[in-house]
C-alpha atoms as a PDB file:
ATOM      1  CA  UNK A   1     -27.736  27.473   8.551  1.00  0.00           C
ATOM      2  CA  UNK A   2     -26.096  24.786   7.197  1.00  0.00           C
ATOM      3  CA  UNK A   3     -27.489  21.509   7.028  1.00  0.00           C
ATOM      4  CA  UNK A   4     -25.377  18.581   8.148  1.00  0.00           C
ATOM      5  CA  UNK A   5     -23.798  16.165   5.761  1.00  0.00           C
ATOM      6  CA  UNK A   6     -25.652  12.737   6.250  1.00  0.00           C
ATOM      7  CA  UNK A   7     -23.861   9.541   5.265  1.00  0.00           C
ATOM      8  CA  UNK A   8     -25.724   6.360   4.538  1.00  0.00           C
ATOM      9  CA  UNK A   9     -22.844   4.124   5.738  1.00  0.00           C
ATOM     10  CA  UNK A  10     -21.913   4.298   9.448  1.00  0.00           C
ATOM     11  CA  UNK A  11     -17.998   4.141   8.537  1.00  0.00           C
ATOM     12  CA  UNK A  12     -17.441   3.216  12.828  1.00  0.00           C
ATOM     13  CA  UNK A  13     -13.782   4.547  12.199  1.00  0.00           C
ATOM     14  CA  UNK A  14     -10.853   4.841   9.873  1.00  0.00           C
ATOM     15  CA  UNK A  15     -11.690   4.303   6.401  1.00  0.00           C
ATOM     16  CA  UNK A  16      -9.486   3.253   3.562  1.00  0.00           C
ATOM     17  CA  UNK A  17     -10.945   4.527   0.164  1.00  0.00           C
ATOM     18  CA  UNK A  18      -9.946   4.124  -3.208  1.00  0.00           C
ATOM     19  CA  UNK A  19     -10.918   6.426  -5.727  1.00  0.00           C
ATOM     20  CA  UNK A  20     -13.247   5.743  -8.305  1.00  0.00           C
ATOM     21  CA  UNK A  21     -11.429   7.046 -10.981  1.00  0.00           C
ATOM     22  CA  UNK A  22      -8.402   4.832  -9.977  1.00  0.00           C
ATOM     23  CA  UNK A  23     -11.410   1.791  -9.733  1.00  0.00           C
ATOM     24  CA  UNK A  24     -12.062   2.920 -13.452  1.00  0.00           C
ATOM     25  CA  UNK A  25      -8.730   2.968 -14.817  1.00  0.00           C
ATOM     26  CA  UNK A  26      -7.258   0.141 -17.046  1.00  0.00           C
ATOM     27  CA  UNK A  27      -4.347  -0.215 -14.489  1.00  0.00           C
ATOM     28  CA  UNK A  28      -6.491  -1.484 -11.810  1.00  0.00           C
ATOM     29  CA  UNK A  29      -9.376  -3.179 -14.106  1.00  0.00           C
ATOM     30  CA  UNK A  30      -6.250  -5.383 -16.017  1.00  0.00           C
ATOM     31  CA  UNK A  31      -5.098  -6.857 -11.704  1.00  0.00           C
ATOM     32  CA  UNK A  32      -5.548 -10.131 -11.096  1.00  0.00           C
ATOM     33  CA  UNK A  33      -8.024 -10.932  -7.714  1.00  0.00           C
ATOM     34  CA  UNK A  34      -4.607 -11.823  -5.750  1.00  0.00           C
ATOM     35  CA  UNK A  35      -2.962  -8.296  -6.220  1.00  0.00           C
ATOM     36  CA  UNK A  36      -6.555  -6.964  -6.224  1.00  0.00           C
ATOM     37  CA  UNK A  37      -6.314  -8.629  -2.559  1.00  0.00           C
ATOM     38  CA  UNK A  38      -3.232  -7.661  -1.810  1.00  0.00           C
ATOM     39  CA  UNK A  39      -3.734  -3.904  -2.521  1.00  0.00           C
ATOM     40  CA  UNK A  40      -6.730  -4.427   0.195  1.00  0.00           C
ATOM     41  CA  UNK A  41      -4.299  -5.799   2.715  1.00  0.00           C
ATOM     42  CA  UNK A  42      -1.649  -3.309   1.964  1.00  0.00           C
ATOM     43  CA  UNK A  43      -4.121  -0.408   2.431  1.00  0.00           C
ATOM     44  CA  UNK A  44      -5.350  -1.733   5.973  1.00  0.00           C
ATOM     45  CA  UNK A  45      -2.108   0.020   7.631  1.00  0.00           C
ATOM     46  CA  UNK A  46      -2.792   2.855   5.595  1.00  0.00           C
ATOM     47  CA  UNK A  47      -3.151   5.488   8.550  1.00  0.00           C
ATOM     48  CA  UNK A  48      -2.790   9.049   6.281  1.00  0.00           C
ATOM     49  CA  UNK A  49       0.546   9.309   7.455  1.00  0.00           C
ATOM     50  CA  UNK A  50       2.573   6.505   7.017  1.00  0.00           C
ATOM     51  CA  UNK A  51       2.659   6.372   2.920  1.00  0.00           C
ATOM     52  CA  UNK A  52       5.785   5.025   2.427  1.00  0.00           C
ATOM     53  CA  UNK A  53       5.845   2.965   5.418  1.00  0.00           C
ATOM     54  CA  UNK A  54       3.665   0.142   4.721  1.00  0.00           C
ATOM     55  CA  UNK A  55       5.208  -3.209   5.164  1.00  0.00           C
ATOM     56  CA  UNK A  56       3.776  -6.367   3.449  1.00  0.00           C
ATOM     57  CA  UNK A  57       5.614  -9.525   4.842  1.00  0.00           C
ATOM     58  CA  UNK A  58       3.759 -12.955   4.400  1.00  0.00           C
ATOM     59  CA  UNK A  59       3.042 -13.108   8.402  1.00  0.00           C
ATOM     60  CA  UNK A  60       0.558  -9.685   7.643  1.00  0.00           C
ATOM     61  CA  UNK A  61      -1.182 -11.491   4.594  1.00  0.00           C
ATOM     62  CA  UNK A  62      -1.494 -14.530   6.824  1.00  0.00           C
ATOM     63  CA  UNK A  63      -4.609 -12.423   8.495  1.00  0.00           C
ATOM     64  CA  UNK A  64      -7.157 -13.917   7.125  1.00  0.00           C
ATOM     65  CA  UNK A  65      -7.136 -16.192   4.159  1.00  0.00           C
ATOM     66  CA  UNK A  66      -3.528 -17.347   3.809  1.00  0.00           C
ATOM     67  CA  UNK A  67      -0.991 -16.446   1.132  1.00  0.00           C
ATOM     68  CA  UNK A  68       3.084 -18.224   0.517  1.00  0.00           C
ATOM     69  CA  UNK A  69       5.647 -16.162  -0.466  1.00  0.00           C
ATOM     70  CA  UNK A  70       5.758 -17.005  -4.192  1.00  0.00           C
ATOM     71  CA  UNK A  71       1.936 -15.531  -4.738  1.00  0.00           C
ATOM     72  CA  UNK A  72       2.623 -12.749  -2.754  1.00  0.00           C
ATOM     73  CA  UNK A  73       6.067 -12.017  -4.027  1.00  0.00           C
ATOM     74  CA  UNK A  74       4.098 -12.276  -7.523  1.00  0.00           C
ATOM     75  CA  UNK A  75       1.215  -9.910  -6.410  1.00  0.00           C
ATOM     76  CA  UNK A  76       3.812  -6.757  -5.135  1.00  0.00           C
ATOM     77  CA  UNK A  77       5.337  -7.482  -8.871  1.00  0.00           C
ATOM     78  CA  UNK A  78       2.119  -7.006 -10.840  1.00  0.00           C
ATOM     79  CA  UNK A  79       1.500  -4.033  -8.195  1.00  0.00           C
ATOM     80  CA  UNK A  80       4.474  -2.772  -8.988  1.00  0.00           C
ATOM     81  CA  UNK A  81       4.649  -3.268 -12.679  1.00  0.00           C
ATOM     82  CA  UNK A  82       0.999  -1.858 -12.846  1.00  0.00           C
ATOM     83  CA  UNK A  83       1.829   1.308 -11.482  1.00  0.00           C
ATOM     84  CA  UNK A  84      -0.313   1.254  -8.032  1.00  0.00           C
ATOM     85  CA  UNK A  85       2.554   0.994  -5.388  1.00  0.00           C
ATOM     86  CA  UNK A  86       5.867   2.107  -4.853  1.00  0.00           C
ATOM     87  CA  UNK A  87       8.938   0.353  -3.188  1.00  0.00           C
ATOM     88  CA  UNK A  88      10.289   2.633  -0.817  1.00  0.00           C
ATOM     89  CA  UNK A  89      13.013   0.402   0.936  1.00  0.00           C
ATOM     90  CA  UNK A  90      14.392  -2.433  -0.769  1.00  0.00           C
ATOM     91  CA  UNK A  91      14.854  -5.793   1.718  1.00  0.00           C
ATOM     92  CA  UNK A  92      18.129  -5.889   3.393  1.00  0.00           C
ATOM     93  CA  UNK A  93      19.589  -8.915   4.742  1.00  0.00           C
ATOM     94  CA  UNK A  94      21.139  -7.743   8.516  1.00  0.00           C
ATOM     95  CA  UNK A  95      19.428  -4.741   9.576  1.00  0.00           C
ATOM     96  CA  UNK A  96      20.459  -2.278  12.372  1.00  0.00           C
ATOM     97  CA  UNK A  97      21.610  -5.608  14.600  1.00  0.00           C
ATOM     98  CA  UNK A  98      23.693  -8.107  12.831  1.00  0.00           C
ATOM     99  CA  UNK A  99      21.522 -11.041  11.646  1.00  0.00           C
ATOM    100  CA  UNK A 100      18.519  -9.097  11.412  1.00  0.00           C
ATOM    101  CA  UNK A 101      16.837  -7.892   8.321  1.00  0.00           C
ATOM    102  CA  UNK A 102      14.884  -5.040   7.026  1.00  0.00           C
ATOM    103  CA  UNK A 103      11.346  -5.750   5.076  1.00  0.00           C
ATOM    104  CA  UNK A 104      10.786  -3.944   2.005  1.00  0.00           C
ATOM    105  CA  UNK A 105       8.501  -1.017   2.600  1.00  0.00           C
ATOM    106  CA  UNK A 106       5.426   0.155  -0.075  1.00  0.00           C
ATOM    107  CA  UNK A 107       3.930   3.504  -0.653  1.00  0.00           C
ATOM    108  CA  UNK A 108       0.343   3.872  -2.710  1.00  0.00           C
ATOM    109  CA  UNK A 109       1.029   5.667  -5.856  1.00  0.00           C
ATOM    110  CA  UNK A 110      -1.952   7.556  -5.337  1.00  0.00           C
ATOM    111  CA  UNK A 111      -1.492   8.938  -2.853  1.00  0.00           C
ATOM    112  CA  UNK A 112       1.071  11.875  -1.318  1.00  0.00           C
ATOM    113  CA  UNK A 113       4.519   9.798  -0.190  1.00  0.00           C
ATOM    114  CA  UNK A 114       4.811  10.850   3.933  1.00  0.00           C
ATOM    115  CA  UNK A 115       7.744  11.584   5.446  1.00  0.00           C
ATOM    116  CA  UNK A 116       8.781   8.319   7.726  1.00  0.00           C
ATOM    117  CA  UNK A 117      11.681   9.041   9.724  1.00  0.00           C
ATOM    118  CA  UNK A 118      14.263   6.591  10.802  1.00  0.00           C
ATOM    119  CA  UNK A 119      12.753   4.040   7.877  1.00  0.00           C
ATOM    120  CA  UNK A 120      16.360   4.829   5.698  1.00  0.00           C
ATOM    121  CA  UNK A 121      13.607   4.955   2.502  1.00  0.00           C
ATOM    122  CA  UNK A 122      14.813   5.045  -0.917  1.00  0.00           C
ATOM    123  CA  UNK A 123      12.417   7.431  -1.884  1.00  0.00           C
ATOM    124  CA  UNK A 124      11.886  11.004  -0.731  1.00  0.00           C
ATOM    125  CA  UNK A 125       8.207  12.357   0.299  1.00  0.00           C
ATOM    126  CA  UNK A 126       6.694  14.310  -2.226  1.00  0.00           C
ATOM    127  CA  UNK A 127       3.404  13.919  -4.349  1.00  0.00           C
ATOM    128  CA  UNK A 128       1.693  11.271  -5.518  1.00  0.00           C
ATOM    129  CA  UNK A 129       3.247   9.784  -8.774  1.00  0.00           C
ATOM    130  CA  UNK A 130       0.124   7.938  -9.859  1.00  0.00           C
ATOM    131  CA  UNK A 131      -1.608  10.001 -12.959  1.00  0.00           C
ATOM    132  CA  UNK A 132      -5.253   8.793 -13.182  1.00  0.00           C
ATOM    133  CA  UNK A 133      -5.003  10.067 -17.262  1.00  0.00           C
END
């Protein structure tokens, strides 16, 4: 009979994880602590099935220890730039209603990119572009 696996950690739900070799890599040891903290915050609406659909406007930082626009703005770049998310949707000034807008939309580049239908995203599903090499 099999035993049952025992973990030491009583998760009490959904769990976001980041793998250790992406903790080891250069990409993520060279991130400053605000895109460190931003990742964080982008990965708490991380369901496993909405890569691709994970919005990061200033009121969802807000939760928490506040962050303006330009620091955030500046975090997605270095996120961006570093290889460890994706911008799925661009921002679009006047959405489906005239006068609103459209938030830009992120995807982990570790992980695979989930269909999100009716989010218009620039980028199709597929797997994860992210090489831990």
């Amino acid at each position: 009979m099999a035993r049952k696996k025992q973990y030491k950690v009583d998760f009490g739900g959904r769990v976001f994880a980041l793998p250790h070799r992406l903790l080891m890599h250069p990409a993520f040891d060279n991130l400053s602590p605000k895109a460190v903290t931003v990742l964080i915050k982008l990965g708490r609406h991380y369901n496993g099935r909405n890569n691709g659909d994970l919005a990061c406007t200033v009121e969802m930082m807000a939760e928490g220890r506040k962050m303006d626009a330009k620091t955030l703005a500046s975090a997605l770049q270095e996120l961006i730039d570093a290889g460890l998310i994706i911008r799925t949707r661009t921002y679009r000034k006047g959405g489906r209603e005239p006068g609103m807008a459209q938030c830009a939309l992120y995807a982990l580049a570790w992980a695979y990119i989930d269909e999100c239908p009716g989010k218009n995203l620039e980028t199709s599903p597929g797997p994860a572009p992210f090489k831990f090499t």
